[in-house]
C-alpha atoms as a PDB file:
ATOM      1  CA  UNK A   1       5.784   0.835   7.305  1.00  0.00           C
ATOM      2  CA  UNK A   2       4.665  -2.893   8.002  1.00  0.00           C
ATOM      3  CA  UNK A   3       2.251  -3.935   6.562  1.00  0.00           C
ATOM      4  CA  UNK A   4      -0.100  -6.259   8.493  1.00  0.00           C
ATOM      5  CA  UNK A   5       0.912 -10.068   8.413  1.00  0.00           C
ATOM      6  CA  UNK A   6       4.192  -9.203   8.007  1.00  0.00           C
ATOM      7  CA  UNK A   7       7.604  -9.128  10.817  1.00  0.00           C
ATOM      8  CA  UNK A   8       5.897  -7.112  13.857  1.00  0.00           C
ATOM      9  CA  UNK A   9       2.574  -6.231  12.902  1.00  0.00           C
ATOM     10  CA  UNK A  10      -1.052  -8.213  13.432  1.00  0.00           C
ATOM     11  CA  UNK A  11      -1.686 -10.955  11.775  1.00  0.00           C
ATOM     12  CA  UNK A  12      -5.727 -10.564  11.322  1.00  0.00           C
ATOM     13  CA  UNK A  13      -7.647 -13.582   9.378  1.00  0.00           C
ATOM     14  CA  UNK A  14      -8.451 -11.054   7.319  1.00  0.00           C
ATOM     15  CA  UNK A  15      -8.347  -7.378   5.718  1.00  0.00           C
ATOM     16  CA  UNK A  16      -5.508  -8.566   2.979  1.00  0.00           C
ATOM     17  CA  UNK A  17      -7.599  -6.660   0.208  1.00  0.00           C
ATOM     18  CA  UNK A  18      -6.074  -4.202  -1.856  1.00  0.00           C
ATOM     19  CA  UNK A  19      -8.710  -2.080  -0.965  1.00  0.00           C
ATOM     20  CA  UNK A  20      -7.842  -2.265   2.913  1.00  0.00           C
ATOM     21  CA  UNK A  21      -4.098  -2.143   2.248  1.00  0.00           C
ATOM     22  CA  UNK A  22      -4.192   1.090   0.648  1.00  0.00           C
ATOM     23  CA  UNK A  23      -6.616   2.251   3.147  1.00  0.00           C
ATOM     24  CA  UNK A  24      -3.422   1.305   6.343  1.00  0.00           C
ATOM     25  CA  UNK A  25      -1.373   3.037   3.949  1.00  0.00           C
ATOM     26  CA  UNK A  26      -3.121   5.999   3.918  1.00  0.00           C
ATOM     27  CA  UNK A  27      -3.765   5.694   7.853  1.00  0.00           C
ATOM     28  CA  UNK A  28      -0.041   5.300   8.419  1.00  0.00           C
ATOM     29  CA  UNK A  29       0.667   8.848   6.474  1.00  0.00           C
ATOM     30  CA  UNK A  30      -2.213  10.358   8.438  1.00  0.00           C
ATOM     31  CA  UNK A  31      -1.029   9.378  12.302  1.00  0.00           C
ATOM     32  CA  UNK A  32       2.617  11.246  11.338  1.00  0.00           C
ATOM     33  CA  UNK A  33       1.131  14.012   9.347  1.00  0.00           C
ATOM     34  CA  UNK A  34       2.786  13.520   5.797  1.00  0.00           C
ATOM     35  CA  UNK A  35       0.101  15.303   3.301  1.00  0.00           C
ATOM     36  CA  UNK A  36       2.536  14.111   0.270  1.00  0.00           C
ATOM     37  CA  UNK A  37       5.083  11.393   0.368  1.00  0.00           C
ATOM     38  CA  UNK A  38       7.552   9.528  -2.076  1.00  0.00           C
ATOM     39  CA  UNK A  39       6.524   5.780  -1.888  1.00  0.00           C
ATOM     40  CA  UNK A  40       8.527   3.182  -2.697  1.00  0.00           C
ATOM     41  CA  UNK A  41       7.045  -0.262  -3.186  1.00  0.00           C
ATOM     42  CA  UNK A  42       8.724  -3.585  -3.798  1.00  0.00           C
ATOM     43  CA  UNK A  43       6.847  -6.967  -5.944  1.00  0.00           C
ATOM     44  CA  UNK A  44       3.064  -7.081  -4.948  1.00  0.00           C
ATOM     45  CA  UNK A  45       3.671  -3.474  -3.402  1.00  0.00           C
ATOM     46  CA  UNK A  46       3.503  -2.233  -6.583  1.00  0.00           C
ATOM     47  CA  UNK A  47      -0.105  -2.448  -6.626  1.00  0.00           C
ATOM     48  CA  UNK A  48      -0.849  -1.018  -3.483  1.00  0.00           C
ATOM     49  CA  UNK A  49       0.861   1.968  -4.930  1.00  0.00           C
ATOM     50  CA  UNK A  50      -0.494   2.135  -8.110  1.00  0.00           C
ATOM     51  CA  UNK A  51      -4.176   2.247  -6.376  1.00  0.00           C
ATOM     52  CA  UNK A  52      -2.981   4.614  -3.768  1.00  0.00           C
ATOM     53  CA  UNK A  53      -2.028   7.424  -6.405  1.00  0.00           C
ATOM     54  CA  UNK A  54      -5.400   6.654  -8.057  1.00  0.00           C
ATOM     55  CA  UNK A  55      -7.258   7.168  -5.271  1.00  0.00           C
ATOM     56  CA  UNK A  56      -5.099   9.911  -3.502  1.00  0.00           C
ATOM     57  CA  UNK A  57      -3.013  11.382  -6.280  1.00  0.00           C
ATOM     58  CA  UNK A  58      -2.717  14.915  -4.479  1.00  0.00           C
ATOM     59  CA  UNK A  59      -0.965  12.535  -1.709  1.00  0.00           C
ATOM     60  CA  UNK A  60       1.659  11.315  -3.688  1.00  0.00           C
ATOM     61  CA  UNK A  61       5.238  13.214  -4.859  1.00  0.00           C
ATOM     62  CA  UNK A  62       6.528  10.345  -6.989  1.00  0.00           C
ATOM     63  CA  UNK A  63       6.229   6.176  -6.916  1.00  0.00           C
ATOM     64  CA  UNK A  64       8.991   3.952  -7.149  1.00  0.00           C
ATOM     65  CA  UNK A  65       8.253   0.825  -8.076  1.00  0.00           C
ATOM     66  CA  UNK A  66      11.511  -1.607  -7.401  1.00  0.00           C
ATOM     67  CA  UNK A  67      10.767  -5.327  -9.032  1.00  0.00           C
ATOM     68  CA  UNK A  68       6.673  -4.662  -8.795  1.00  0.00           C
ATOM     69  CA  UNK A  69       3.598  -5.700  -9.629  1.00  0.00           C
ATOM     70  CA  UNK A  70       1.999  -2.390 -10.969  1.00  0.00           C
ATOM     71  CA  UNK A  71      -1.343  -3.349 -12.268  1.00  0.00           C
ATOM     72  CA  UNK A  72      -4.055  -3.973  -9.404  1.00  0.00           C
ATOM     73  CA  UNK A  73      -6.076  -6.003 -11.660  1.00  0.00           C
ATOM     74  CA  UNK A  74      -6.691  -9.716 -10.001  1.00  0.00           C
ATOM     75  CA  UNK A  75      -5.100  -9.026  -6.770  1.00  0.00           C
ATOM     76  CA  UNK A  76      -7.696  -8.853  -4.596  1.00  0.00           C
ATOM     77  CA  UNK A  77      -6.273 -10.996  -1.661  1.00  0.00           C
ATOM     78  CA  UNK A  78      -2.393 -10.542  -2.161  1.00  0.00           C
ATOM     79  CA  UNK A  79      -1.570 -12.246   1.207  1.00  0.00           C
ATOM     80  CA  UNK A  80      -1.675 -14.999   3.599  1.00  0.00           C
END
């Protein structure tokens, strides 16, 4: 996955919240029907993770954090 503002994907003024983030993730593993995924996140990704299994933990088999950020506090706009 892409996230937005990054290589291919939109680049909207806004919606860089860690809320909204986590909410594309979740969309993303929706559209191709995973109900429980291994994600692996990289630096700030860590945080999108770390919220994700709080919110969704039936949705998630194991994280794996590589060089990341795993506390969500203070990172409410993470991008651009």
């Amino acid at each position: 996955m892409t996230r937005r503002g990054h290589a291919e994907s939109d680049r909207p003024k806004d919606g860089y919240t860690l809320d909204r983030l986590v909410d594309d993730l979740k969309a993303v593993l929706d559209t191709l029907g995973f109900r429980r995924a291994t994600l692996v996140g990289h630096s700030i990704a860590g945080g999108e993770l770390t919220l994700f299994a709080n919110r969704f933990p039936g949705r998630v088999a194991r994280l794996i954090y590589l060089d990341a950020v795993l506390a969500t506090d203070g990172l409410e706009q993470i991008c651009c």
